[in-house]
N, C-alpha and C. Protein backbone atom coordinates (compact mmCIF):
# COMPACT_ATOMS: atom_id res chain seq x y z
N UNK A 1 0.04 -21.80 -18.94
CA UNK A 1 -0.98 -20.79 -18.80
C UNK A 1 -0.32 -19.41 -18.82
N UNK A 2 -0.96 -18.75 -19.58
CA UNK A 2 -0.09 -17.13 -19.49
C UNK A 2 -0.41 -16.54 -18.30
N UNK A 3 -0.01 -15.27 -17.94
CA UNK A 3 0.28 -14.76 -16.84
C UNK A 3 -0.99 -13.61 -16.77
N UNK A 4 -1.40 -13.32 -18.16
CA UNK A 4 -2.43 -12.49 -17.91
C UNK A 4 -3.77 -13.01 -17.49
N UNK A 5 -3.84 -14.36 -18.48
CA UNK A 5 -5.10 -15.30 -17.84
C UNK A 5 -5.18 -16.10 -16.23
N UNK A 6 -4.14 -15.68 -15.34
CA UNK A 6 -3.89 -16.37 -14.39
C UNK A 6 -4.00 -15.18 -13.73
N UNK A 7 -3.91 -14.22 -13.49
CA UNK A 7 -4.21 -13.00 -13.37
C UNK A 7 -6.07 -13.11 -13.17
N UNK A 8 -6.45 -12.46 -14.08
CA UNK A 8 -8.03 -12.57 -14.64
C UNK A 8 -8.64 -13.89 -13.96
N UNK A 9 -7.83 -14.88 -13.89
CA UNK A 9 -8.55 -15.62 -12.79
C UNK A 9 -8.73 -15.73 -11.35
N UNK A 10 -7.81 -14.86 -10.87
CA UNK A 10 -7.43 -14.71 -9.94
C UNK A 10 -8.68 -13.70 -9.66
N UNK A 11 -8.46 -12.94 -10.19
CA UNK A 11 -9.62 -11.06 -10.15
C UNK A 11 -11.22 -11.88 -10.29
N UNK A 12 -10.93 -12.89 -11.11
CA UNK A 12 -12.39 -13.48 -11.08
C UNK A 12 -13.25 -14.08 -9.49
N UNK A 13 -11.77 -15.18 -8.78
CA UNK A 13 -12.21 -15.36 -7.55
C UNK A 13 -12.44 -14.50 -6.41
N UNK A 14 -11.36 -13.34 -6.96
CA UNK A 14 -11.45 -12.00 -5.83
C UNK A 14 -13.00 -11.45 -5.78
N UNK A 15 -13.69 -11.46 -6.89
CA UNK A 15 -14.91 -10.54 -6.61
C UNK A 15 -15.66 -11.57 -6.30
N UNK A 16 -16.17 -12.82 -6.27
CA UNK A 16 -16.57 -14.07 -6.70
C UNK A 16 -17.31 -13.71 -4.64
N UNK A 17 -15.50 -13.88 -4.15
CA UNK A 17 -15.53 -14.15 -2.89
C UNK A 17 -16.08 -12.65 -2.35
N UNK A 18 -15.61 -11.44 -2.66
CA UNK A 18 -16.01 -10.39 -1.95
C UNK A 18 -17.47 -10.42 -1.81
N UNK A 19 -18.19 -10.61 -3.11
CA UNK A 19 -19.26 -10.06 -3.10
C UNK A 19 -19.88 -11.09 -1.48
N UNK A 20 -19.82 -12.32 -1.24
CA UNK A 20 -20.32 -12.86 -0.71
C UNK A 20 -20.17 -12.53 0.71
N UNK A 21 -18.46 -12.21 1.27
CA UNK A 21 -18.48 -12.09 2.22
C UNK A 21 -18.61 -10.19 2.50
N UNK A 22 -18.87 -9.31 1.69
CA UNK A 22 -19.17 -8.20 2.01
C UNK A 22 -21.02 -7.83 1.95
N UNK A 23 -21.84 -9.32 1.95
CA UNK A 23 -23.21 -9.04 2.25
C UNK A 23 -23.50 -9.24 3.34
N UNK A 24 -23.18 -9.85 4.38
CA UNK A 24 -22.98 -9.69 5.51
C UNK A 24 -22.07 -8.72 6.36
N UNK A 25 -22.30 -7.45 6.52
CA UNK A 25 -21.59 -6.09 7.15
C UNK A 25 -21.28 -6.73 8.52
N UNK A 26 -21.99 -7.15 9.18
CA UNK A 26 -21.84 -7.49 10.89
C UNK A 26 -20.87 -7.52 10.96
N UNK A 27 -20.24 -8.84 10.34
CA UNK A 27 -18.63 -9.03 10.78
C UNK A 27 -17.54 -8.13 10.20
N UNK A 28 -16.40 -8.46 10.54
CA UNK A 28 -15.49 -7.91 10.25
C UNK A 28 -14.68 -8.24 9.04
N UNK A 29 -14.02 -7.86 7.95
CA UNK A 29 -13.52 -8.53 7.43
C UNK A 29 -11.77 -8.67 7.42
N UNK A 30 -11.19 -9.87 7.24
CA UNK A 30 -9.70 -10.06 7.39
C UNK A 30 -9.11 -10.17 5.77
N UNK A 31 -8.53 -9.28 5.29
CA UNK A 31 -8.39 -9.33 3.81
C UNK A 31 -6.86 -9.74 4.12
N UNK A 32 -6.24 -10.30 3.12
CA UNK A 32 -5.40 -10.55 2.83
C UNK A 32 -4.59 -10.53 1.24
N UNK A 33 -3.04 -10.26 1.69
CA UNK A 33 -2.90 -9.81 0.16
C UNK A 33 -1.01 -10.15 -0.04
N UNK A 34 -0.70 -10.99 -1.09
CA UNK A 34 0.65 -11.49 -1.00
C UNK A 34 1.36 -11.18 -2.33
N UNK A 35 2.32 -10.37 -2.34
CA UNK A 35 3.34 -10.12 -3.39
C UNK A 35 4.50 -11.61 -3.42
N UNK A 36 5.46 -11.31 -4.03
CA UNK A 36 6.40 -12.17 -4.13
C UNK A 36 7.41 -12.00 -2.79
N UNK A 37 7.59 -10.77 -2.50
CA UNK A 37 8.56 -10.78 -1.26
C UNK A 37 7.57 -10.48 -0.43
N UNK A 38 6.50 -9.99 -0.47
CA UNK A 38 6.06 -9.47 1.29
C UNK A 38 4.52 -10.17 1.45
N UNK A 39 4.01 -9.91 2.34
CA UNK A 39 2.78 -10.36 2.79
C UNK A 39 1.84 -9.49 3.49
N UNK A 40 0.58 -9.49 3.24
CA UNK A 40 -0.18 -7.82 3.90
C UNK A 40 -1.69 -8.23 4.62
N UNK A 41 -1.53 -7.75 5.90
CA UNK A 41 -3.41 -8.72 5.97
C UNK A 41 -3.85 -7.50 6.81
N UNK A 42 -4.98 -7.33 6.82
CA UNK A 42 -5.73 -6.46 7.29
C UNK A 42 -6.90 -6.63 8.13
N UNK A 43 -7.68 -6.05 8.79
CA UNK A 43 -9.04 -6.59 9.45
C UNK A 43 -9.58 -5.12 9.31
N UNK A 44 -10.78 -5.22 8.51
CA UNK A 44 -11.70 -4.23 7.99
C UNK A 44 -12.95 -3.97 8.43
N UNK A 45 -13.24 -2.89 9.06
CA UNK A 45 -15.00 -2.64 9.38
C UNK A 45 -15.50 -1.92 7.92
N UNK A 46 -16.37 -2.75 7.29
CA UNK A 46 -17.06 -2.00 6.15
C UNK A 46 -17.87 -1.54 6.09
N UNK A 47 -19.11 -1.23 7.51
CA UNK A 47 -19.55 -0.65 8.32
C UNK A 47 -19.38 0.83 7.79
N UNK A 48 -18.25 1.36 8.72
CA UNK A 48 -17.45 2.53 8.43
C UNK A 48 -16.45 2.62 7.96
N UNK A 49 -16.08 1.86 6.98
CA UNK A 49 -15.12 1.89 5.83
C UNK A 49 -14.08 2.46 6.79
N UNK A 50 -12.99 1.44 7.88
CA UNK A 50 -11.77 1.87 8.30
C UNK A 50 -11.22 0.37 8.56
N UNK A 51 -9.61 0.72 8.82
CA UNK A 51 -9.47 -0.39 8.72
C UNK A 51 -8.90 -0.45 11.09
N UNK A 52 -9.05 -1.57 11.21
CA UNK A 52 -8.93 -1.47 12.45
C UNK A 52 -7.63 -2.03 12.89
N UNK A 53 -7.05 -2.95 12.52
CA UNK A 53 -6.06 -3.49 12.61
C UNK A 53 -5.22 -4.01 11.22
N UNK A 54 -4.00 -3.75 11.11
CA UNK A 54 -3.33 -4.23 10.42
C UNK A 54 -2.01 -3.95 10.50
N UNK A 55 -1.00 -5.50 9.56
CA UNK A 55 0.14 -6.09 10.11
C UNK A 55 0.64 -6.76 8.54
N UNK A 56 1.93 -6.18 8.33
CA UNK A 56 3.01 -7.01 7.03
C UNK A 56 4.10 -7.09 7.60
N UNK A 57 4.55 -7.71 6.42
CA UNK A 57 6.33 -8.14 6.39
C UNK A 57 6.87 -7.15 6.52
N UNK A 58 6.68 -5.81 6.31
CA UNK A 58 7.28 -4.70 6.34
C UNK A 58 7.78 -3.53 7.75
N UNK A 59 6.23 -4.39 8.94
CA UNK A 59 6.49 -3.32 9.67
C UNK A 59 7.77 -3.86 10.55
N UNK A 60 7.79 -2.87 11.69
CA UNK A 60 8.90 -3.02 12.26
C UNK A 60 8.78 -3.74 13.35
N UNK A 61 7.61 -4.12 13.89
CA UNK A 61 7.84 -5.65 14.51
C UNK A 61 7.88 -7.00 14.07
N UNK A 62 7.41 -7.09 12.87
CA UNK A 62 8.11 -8.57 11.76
C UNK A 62 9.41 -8.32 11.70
N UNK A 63 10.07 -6.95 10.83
CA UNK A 63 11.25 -6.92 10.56
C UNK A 63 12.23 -7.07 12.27
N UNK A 64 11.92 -6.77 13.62
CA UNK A 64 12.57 -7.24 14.45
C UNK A 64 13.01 -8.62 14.78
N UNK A 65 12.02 -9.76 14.15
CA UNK A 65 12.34 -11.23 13.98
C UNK A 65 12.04 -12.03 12.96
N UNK A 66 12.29 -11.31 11.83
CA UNK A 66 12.51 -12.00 10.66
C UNK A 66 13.30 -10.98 9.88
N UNK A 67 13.65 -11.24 8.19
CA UNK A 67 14.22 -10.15 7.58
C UNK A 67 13.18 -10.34 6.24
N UNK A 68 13.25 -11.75 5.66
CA UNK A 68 12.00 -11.82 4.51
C UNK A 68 10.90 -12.46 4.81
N UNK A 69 10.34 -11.84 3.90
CA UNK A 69 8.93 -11.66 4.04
C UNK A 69 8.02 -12.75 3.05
N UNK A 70 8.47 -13.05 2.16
CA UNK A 70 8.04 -14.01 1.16
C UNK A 70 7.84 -15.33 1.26
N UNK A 71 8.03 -15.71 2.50
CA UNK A 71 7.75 -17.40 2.15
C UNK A 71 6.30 -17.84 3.86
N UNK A 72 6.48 -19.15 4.01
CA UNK A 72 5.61 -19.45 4.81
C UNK A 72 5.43 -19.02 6.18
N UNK A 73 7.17 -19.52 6.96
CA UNK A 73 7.31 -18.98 7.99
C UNK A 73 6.97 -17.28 8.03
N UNK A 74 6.96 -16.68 7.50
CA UNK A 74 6.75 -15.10 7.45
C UNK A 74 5.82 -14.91 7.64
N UNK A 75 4.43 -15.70 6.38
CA UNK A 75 3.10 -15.78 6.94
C UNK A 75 2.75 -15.60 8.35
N UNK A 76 3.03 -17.27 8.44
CA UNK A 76 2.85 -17.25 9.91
C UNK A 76 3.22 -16.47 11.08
N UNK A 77 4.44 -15.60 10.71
CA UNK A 77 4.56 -14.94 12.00
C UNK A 77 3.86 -13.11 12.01
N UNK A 78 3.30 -13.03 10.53
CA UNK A 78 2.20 -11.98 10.30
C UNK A 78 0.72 -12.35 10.82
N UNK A 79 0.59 -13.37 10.27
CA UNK A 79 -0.99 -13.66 10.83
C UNK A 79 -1.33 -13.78 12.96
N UNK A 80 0.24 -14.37 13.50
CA UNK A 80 0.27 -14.09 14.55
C UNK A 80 0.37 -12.69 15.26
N UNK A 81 1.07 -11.97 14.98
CA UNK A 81 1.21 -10.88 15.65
C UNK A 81 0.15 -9.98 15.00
N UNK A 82 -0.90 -9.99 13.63
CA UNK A 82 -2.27 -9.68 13.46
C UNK A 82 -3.03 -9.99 14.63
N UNK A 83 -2.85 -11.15 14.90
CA UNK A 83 -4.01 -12.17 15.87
C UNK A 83 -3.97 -11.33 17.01
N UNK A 84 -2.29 -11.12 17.61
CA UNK A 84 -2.07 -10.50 19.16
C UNK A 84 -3.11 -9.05 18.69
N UNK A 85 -2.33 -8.18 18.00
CA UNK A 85 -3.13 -7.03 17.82
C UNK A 85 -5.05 -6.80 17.70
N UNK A 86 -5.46 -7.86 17.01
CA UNK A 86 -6.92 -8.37 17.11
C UNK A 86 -7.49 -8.42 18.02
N UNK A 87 -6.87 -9.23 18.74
CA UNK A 87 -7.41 -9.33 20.40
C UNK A 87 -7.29 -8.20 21.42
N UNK A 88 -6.26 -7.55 20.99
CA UNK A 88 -6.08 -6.98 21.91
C UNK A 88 -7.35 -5.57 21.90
N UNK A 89 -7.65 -5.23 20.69
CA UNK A 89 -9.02 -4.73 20.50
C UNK A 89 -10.40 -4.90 20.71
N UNK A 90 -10.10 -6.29 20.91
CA UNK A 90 -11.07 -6.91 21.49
C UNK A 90 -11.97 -7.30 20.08
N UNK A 91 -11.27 -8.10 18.98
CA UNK A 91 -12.18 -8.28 17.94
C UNK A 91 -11.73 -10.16 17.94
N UNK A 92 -12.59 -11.05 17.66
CA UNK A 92 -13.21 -12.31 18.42
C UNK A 92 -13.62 -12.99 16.95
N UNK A 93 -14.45 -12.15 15.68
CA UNK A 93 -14.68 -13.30 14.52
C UNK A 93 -14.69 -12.36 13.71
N UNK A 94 -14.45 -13.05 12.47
CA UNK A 94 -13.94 -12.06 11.34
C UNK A 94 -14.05 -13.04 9.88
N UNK A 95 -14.62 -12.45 8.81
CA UNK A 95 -15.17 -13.36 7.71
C UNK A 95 -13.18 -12.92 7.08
N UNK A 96 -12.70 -14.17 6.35
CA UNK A 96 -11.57 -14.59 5.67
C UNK A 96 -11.76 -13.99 4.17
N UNK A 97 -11.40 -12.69 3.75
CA UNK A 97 -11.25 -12.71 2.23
C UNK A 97 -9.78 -12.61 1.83
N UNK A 98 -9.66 -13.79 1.17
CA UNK A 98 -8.38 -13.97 0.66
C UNK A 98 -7.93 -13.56 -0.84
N UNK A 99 -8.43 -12.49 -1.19
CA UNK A 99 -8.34 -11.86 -2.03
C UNK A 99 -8.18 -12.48 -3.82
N UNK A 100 -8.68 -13.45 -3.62
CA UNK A 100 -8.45 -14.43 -4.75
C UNK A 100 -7.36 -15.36 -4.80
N UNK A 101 -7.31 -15.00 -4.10
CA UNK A 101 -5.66 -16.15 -3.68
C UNK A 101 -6.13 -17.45 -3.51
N UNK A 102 -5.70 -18.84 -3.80
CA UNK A 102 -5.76 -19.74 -3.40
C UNK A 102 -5.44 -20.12 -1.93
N UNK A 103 -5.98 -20.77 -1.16
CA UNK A 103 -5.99 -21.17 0.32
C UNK A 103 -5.36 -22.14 0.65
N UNK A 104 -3.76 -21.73 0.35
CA UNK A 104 -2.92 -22.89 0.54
C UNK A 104 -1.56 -21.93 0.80
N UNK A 105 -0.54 -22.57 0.98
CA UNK A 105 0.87 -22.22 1.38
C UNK A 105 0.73 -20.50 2.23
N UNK A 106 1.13 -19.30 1.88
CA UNK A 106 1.29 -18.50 2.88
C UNK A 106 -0.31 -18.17 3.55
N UNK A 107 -0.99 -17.86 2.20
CA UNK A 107 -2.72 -17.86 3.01
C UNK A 107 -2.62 -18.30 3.93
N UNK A 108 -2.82 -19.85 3.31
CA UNK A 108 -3.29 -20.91 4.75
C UNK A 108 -2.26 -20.56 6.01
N UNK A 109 -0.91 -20.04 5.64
CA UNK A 109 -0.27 -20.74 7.09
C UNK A 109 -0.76 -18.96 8.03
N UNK A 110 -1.26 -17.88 7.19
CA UNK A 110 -1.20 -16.85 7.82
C UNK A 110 -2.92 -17.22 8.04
N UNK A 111 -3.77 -17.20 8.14
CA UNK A 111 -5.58 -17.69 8.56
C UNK A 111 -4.96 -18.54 9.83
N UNK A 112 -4.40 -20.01 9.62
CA UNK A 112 -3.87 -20.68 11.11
C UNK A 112 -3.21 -19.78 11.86
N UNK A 113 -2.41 -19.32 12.03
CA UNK A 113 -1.63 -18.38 12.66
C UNK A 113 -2.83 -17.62 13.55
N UNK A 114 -3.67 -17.00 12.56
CA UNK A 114 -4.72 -16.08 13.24
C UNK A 114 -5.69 -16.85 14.27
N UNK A 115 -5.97 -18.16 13.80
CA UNK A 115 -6.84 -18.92 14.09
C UNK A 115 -6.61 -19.42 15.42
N UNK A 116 -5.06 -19.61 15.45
CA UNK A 116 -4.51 -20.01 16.80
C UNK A 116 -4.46 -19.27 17.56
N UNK A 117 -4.24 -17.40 17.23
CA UNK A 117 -4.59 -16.33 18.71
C UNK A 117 -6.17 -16.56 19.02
N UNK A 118 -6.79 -17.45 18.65
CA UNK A 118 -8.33 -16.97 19.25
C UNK A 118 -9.36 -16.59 18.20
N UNK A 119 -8.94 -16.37 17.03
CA UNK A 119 -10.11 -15.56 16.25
C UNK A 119 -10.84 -16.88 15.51
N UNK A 120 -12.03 -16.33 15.67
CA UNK A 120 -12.98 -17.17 14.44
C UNK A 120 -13.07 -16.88 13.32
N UNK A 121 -13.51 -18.00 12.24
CA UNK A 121 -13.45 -17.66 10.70
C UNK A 121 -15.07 -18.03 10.34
């Protein structure tokens, strides 16, 4: 499969999924977004278009106990320290857009991660 059509499919599930979970405003949304080395997730009020919490491979409390960012374990220790920060705002459920990404390897292990501080999907 070429890289541009895998691409374009990708952009296909991205809007596929937005549209659905951005018709419901109430909740919050948890976007997520994965390069080859790093990992990026966010929790969004679209409400008032801000973002309320967010956590990557990049900042400087991942980089205090890890160094890369690209594989599973990394996920997981982003979607956790998302989760701590979540809570600690006091935010409880949050609709999953995974940005077209398939819902497997870092996705999945960063959604569990979150799932395990407490938050609903």
């Amino acid at each position: 499969m070429k890289i541009n059509a895998r691409y374009d499919l990708r952009i296909k599930r991205k809007r596929r999924v937005k549209l659905k979970v951005q018709r419901d405003k109430s909740k919050l949304r948890l976007t997520v977004y994965k390069s080859a080395k790093h990992i990026y997730a966010q929790i969004i009020d679209d409400q008032n278009g801000r973002t309320l919490v967010s956590e990557s491979s990049q900042t400087p409390a991942f980089r205090e106990q890890m160094k890369y960012g690209g594989n599973v374990k990394a996920a997981n220790l982003v979607g956790s320290l998302l989760g701590e920060k979540a809570l600690k705002q006091g935010i409880k459920e949050v609709y999953c857009d995974r940005n077209g990404f398939i819902y497997a390897g870092r996705i999945g292990a960063l959604a569990d991660a979150v799932r395990e501080k407490g938050i609903k999907f």
